[in-house]
C-alpha atoms as a PDB file:
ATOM      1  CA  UNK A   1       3.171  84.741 -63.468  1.00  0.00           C
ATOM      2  CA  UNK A   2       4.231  82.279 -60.705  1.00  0.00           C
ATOM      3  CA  UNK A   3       6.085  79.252 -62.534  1.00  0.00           C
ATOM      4  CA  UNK A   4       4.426  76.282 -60.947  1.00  0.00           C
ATOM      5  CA  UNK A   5       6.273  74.009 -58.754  1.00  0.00           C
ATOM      6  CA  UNK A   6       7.366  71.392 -59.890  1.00  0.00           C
ATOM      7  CA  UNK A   7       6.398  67.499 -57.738  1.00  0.00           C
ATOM      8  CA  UNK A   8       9.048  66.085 -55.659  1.00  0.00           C
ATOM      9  CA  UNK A   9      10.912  63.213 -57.176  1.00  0.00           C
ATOM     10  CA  UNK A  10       9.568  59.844 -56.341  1.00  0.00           C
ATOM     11  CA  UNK A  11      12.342  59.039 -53.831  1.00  0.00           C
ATOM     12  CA  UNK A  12      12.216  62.666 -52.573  1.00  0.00           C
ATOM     13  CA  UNK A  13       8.551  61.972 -51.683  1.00  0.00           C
ATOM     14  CA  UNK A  14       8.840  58.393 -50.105  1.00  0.00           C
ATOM     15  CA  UNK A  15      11.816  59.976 -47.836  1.00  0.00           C
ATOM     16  CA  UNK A  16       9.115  62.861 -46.887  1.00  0.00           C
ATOM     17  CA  UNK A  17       6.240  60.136 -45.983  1.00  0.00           C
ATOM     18  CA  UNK A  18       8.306  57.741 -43.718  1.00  0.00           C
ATOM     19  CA  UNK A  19       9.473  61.241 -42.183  1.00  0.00           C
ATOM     20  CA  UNK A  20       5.794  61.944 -41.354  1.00  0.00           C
ATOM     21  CA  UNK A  21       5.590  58.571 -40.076  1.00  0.00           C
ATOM     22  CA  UNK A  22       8.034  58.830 -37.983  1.00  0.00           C
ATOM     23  CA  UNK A  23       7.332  62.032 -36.436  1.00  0.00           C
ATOM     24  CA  UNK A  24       3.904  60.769 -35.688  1.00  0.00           C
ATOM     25  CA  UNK A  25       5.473  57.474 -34.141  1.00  0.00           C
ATOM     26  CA  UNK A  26       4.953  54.723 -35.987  1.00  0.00           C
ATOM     27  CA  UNK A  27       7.911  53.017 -35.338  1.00  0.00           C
ATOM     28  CA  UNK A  28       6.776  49.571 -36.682  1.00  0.00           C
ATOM     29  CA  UNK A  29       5.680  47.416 -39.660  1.00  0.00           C
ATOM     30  CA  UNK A  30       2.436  45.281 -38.769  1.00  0.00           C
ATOM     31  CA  UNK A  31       3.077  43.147 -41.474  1.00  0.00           C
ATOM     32  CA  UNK A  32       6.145  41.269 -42.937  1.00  0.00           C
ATOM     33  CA  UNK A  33       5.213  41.094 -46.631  1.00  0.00           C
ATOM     34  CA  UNK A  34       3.401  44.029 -48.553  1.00  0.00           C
ATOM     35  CA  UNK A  35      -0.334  43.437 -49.225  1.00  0.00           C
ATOM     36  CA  UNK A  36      -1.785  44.507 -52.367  1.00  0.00           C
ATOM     37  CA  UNK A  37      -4.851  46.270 -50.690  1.00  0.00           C
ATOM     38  CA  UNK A  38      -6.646  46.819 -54.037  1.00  0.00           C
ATOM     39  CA  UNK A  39      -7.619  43.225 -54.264  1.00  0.00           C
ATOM     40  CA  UNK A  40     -10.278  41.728 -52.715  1.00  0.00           C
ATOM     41  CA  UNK A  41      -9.828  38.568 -49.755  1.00  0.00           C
ATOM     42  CA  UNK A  42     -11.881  36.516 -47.917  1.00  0.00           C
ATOM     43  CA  UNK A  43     -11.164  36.555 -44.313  1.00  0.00           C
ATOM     44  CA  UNK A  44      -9.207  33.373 -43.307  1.00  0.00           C
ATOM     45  CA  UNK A  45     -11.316  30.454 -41.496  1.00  0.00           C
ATOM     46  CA  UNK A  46     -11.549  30.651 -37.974  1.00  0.00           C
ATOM     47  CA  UNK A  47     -10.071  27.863 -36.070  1.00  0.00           C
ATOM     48  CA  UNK A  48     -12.439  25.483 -35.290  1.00  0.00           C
ATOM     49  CA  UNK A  49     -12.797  25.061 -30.911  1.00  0.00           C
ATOM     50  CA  UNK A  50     -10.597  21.830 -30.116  1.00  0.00           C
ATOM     51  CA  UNK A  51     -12.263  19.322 -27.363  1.00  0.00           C
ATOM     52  CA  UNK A  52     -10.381  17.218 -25.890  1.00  0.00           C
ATOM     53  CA  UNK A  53     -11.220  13.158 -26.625  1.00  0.00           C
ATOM     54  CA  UNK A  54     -11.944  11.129 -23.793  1.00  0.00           C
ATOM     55  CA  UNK A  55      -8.838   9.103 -23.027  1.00  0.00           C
ATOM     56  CA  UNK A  56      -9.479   5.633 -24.042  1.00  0.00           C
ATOM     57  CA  UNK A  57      -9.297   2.577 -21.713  1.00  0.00           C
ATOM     58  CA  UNK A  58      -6.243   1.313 -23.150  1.00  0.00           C
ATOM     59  CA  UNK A  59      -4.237   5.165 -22.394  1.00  0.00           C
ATOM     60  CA  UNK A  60      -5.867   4.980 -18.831  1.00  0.00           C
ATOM     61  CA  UNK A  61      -3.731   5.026 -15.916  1.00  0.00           C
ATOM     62  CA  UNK A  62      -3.787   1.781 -14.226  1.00  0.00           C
ATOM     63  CA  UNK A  63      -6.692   1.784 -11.425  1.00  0.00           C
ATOM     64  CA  UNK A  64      -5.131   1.772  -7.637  1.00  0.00           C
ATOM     65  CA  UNK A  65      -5.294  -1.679  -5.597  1.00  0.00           C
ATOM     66  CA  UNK A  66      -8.978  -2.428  -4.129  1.00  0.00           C
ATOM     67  CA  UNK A  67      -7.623  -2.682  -1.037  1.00  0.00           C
ATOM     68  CA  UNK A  68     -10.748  -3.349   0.804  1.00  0.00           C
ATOM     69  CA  UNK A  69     -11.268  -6.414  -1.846  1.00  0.00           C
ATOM     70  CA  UNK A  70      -7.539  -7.376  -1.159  1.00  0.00           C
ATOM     71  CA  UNK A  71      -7.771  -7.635   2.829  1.00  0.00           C
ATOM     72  CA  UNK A  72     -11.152 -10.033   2.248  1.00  0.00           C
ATOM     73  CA  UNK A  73      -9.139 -12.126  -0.129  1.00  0.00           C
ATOM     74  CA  UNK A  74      -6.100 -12.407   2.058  1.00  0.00           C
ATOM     75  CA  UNK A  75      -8.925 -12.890   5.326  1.00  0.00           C
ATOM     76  CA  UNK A  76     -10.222 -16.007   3.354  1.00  0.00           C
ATOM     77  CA  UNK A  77      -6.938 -17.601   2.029  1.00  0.00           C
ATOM     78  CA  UNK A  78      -5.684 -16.838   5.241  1.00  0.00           C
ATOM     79  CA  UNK A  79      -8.603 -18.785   7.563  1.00  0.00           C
ATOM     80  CA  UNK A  80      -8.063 -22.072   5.234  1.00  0.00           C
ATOM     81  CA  UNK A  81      -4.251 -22.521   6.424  1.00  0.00           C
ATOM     82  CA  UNK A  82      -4.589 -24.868   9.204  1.00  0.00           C
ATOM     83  CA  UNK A  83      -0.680 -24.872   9.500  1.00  0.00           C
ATOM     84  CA  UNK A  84       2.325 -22.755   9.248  1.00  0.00           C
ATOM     85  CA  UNK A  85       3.369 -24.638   5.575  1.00  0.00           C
ATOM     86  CA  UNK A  86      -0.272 -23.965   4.481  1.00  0.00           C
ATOM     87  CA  UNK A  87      -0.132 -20.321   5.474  1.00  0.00           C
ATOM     88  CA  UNK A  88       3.061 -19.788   3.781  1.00  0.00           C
ATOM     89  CA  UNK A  89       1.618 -22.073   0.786  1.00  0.00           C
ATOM     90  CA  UNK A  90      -1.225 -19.396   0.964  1.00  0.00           C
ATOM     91  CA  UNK A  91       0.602 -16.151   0.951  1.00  0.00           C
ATOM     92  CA  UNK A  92       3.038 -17.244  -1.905  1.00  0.00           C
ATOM     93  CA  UNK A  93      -0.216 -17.480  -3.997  1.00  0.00           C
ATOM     94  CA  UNK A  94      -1.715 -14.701  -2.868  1.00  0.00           C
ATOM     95  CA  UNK A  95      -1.506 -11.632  -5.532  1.00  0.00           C
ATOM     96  CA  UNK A  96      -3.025  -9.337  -3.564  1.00  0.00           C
ATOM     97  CA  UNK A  97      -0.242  -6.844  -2.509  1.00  0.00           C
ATOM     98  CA  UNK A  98       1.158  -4.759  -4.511  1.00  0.00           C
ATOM     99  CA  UNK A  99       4.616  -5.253  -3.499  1.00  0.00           C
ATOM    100  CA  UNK A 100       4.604  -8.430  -4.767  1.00  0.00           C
ATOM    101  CA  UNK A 101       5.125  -6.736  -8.086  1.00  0.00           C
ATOM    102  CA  UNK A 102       7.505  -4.590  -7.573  1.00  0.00           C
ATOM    103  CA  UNK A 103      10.989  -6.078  -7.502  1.00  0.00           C
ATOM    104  CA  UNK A 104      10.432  -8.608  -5.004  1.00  0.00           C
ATOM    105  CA  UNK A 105      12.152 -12.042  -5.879  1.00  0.00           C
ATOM    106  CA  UNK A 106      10.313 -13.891  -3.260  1.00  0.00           C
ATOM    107  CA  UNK A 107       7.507 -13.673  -0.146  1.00  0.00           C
ATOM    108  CA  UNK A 108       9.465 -13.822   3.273  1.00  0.00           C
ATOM    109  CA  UNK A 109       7.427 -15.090   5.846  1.00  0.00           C
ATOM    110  CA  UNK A 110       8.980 -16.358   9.154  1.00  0.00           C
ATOM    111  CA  UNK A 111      12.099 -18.044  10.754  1.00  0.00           C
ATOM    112  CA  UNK A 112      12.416 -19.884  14.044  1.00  0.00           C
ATOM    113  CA  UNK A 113      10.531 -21.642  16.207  1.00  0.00           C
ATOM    114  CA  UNK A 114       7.179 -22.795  15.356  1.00  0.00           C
ATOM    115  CA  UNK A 115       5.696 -23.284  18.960  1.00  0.00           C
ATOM    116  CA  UNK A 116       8.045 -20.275  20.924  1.00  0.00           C
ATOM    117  CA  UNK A 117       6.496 -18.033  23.382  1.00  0.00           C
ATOM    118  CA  UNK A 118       7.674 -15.166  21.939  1.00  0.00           C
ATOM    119  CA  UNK A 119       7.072 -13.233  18.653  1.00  0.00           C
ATOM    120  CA  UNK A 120       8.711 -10.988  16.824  1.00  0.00           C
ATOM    121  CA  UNK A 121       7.133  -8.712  14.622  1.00  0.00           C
ATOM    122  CA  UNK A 122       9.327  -6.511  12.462  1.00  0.00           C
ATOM    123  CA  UNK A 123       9.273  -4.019   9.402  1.00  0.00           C
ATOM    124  CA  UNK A 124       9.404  -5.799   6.086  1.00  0.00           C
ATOM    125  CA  UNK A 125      11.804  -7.782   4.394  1.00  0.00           C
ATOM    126  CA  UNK A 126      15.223  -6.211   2.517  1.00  0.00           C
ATOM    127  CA  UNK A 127      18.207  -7.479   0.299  1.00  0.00           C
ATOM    128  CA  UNK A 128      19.029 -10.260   2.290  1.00  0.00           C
ATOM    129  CA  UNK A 129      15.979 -11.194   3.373  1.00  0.00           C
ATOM    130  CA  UNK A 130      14.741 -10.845  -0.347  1.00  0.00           C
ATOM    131  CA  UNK A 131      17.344 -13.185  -1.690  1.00  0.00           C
ATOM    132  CA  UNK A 132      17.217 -16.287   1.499  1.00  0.00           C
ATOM    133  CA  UNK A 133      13.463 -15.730   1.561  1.00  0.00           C
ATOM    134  CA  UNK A 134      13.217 -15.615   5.716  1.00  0.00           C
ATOM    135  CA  UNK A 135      13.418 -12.746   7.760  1.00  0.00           C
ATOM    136  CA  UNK A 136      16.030 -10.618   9.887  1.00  0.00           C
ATOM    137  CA  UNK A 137      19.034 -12.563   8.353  1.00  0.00           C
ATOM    138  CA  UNK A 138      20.818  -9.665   7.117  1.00  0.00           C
ATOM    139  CA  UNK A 139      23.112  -7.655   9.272  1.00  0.00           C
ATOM    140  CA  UNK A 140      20.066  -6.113  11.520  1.00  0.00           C
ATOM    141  CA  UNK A 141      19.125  -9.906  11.533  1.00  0.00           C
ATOM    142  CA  UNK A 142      23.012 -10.830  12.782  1.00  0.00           C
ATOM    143  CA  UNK A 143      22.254  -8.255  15.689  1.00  0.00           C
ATOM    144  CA  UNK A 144      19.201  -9.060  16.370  1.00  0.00           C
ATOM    145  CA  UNK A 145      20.419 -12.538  17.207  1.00  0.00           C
ATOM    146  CA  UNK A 146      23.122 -11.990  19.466  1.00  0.00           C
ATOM    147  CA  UNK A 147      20.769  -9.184  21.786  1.00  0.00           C
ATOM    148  CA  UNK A 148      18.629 -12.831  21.753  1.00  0.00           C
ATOM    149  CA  UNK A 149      21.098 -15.425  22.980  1.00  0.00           C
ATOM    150  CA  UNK A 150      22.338 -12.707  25.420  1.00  0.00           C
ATOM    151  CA  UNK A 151      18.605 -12.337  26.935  1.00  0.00           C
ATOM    152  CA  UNK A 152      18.410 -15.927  26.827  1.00  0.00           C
ATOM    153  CA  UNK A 153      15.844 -15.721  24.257  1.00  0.00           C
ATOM    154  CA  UNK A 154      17.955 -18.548  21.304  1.00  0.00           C
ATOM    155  CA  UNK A 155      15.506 -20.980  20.245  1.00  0.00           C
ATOM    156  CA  UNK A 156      12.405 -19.512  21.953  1.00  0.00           C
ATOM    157  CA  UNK A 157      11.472 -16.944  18.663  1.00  0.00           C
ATOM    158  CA  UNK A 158       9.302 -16.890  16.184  1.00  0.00           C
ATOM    159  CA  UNK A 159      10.291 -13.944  13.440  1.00  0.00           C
ATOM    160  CA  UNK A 160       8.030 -12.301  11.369  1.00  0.00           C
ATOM    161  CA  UNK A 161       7.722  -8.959   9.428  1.00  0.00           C
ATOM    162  CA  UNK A 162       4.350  -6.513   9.142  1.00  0.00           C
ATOM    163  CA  UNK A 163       4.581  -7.102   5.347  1.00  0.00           C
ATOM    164  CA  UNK A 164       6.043 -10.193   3.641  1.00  0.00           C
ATOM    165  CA  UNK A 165       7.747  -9.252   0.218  1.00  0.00           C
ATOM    166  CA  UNK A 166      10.490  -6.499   0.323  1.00  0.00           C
ATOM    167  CA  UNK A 167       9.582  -3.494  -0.493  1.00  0.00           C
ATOM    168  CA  UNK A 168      11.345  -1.398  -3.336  1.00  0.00           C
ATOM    169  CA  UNK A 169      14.613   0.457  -2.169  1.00  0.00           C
ATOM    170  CA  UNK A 170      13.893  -1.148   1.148  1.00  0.00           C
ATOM    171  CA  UNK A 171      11.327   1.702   1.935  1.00  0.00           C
ATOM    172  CA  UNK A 172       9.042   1.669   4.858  1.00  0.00           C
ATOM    173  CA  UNK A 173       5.644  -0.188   3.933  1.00  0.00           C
ATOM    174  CA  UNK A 174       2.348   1.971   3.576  1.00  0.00           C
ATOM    175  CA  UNK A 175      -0.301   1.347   5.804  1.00  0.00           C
ATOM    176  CA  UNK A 176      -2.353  -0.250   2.919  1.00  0.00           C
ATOM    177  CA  UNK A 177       0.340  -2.805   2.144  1.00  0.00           C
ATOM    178  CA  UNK A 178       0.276  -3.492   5.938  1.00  0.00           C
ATOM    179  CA  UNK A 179      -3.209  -3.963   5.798  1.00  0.00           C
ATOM    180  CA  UNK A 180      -3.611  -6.380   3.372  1.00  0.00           C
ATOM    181  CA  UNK A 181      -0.563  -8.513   4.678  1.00  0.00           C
ATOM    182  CA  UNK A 182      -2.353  -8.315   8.325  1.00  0.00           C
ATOM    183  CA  UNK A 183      -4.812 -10.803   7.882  1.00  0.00           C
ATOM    184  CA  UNK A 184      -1.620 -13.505   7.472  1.00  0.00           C
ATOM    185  CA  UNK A 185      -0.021 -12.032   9.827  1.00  0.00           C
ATOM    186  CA  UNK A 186      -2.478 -12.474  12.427  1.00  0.00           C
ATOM    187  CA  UNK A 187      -3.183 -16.057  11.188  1.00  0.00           C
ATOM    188  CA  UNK A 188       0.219 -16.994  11.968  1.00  0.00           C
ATOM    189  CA  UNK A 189       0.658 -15.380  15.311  1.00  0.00           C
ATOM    190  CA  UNK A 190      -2.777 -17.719  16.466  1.00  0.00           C
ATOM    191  CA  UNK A 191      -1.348 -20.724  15.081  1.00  0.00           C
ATOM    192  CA  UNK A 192       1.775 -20.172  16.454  1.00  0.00           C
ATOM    193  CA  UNK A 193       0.039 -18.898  19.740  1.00  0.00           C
ATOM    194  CA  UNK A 194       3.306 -16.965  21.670  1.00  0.00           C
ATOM    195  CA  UNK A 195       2.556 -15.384  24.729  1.00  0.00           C
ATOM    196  CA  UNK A 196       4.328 -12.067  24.042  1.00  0.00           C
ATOM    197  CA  UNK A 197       4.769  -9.795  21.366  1.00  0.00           C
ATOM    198  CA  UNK A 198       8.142  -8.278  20.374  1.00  0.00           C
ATOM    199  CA  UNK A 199       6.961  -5.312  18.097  1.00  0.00           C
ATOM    200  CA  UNK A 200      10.920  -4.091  16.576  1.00  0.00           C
ATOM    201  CA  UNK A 201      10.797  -0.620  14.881  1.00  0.00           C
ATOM    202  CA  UNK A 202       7.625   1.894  14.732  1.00  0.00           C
ATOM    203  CA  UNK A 203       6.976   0.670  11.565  1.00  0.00           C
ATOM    204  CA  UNK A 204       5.665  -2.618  13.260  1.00  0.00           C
ATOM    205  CA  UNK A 205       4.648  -0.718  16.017  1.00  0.00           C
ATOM    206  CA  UNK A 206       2.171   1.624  14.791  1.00  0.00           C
ATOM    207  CA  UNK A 207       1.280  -0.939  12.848  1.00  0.00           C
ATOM    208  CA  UNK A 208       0.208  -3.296  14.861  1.00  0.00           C
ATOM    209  CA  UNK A 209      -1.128  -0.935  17.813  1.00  0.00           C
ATOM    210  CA  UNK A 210      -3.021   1.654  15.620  1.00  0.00           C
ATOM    211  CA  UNK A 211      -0.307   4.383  17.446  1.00  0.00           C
ATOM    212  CA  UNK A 212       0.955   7.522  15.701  1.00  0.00           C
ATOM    213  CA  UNK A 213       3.481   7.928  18.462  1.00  0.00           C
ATOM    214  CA  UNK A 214       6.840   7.361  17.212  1.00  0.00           C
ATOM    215  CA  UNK A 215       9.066   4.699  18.554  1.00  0.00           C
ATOM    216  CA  UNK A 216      11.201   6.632  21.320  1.00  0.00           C
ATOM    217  CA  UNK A 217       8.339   7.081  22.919  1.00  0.00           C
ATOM    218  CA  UNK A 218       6.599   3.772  22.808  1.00  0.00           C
ATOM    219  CA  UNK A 219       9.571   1.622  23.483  1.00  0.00           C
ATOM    220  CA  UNK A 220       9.568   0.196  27.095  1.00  0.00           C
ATOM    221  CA  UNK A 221       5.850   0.604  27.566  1.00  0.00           C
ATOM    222  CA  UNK A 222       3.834  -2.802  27.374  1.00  0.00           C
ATOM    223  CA  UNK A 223       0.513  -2.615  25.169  1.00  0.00           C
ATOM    224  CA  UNK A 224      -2.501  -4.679  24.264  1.00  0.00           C
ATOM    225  CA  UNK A 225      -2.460  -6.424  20.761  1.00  0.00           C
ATOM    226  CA  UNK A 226      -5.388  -7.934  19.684  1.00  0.00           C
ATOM    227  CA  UNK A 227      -6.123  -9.636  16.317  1.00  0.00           C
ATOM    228  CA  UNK A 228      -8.774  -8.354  14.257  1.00  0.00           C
ATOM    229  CA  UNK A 229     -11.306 -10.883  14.751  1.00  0.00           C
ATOM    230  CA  UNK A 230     -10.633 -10.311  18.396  1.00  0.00           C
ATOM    231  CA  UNK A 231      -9.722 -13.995  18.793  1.00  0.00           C
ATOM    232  CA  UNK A 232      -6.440 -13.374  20.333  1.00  0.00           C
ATOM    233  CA  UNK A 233      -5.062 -10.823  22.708  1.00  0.00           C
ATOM    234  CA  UNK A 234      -1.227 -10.572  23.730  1.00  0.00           C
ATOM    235  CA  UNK A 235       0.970  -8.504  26.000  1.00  0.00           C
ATOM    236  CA  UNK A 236       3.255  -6.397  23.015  1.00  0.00           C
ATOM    237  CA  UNK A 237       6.168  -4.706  23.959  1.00  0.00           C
ATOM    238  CA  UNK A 238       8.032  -2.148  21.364  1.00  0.00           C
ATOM    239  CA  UNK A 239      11.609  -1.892  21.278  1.00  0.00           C
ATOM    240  CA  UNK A 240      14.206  -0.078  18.239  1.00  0.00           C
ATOM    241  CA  UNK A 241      14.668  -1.824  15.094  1.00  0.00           C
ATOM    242  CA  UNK A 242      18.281  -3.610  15.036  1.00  0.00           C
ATOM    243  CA  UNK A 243      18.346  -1.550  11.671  1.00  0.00           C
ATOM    244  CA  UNK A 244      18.192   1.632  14.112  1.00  0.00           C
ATOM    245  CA  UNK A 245      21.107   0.306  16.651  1.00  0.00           C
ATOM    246  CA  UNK A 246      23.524  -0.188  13.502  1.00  0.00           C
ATOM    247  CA  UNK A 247      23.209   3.401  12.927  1.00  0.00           C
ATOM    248  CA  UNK A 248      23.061   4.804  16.224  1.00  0.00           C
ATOM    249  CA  UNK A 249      24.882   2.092  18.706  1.00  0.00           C
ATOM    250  CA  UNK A 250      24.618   4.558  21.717  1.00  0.00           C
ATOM    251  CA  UNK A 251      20.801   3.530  21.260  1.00  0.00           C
ATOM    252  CA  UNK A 252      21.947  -0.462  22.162  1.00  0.00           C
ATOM    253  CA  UNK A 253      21.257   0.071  26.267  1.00  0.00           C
ATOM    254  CA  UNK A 254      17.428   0.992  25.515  1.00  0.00           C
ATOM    255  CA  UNK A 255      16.817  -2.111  23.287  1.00  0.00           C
ATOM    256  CA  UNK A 256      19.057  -4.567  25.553  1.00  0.00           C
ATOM    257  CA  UNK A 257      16.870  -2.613  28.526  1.00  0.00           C
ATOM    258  CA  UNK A 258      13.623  -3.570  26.445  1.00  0.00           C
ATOM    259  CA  UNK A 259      14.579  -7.334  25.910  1.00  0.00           C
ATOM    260  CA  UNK A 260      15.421  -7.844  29.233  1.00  0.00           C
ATOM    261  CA  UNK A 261      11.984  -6.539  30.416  1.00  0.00           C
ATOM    262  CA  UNK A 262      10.596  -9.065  27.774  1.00  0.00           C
ATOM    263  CA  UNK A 263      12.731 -11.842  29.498  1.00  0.00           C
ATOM    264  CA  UNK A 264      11.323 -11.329  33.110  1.00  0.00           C
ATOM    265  CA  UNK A 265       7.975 -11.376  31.928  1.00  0.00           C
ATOM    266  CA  UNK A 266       8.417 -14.492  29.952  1.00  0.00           C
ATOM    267  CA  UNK A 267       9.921 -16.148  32.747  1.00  0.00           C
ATOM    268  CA  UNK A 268       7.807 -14.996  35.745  1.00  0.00           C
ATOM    269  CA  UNK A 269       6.302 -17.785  37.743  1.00  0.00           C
ATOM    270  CA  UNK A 270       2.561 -17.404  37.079  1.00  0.00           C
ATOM    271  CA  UNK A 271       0.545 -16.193  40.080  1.00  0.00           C
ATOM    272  CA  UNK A 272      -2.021 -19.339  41.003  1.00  0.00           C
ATOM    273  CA  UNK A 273      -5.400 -18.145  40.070  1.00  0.00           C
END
């Protein structure tokens, strides 16, 4: 008779099972706690499918300028100015531009002579500018003044800027701030009523003559400017920004070469009609 054999010891026989396991490659535990299988569980509750609320119009990023509505605005404040104080009066009051908001201490409109022949159309106001509230009186400015008594242009400016509050870090305006500014600038330029335009930098140049060209290439070339109503037409010559020359003097001979063109033209005995 064949004693009967006797069942492994409990240790013995988990030792033999994770053996099997392993030599059928399980390698890993699915759970981290043991489940007591014999007892019955309800299957947890599904998540319920999140949608997202509609952003309220308090949490709403603020809407973009109306730029169209801005330009009409500054058209209309800018056709009531029947004088250079009124205009200025006007654009101080005007909250139409953006850049008015952001950092600017002050709107800088013009400098110089009220009734000159010539007009200067620049960039946009910066430090300087920002804290005296007039245009080109910083170090550009300072340049910009001697290049004029040495073209025997003292006393015969008037100085101006595409844009009239600085803008922040003394970045180059958009087109839309330019736009909404234009309607003041072009009210000043007919009250002032210059016979040449002195567009500095391609800022003002593009600007002003609806060019992409940069300003190397439309420096020394004389354009046609004409005010968006049509009401006034001027001869407008580009030349580099004084801002330009401080960084790259070798560039001095082009603008002095520009002004002097300006000059002769100014000065030119009108042919009898």
């Amino acid at each position: 008779m064949t004693p009967a054999t006797e069942p492994p010891a409990p240790d013995r026989a988990i030792e033999c099972l994770l053996a099997f396991w392993r030599e059928a490659g399980v390698d890993a535990c699915l759970e981290d706690a043991p489940v007591d299988r014999t007892q019955r569980r309800d299957p947890p509750p599904r998540p319920r499918p999140t949608t997202a609320a509609a952003p309220s119009a308090s949490a709403s990023p603020a809407a973009s300028p109306d730029v169209a509505a801005a330009v009409e605005e500054a058209r209309a404040r800018a056709a009531e100015a029947q004088d250079l104080d009124a205009l200025v009066a006007a654009i101080a009051a005007f909250d139409g531009c953006p850049l008015k908001f952001q950092g600017a201490k002050q709107a800088c409109v013009w400098r110089g002579d009220p009734h000159a022949p010539v007009a200067i159309v620049g960039e946009g106001p910066g430090a300087e500018e920002d804290a005296q509230g007039q245009p080109f009186v910083g170090r550009a400015g300072q340049l910009l003044d001697k290049m004029l008594g040495a073209a025997g242009l003292t006393g015969r400016v008037f100085i101006t800027n595409t844009v009239f509050w600085r803008p922040p870090g003394n970045r180059t305006p958009s087109p839309s701030e330019q736009a909404i500014c234009r309607p003041f600038l072009d009210r000043a330029l007919q009250l002032v009523g210059p016979k040449l335009l002195l567009l500095s930098g391609g800022a003002a140049a593009k600007s002003m003559l609806g060019k992409e060209e940069g300003i190397l290439s439309l420096r020394g070339r004389w354009f046609e400017w004409r005010s968006q109503d049509g009401d006034v037409i001027l001869p407008a010559l580009p030349t580099l920004h004084p801002a330009f020359l401080l960084r790259q003097p070798a560039a001095k001979k082009k603008a002095w070469a520009d002004l002097l063109t300006l000059s002769e033209r100014l000065d030119r005995p009108e042919r009898p009609g």
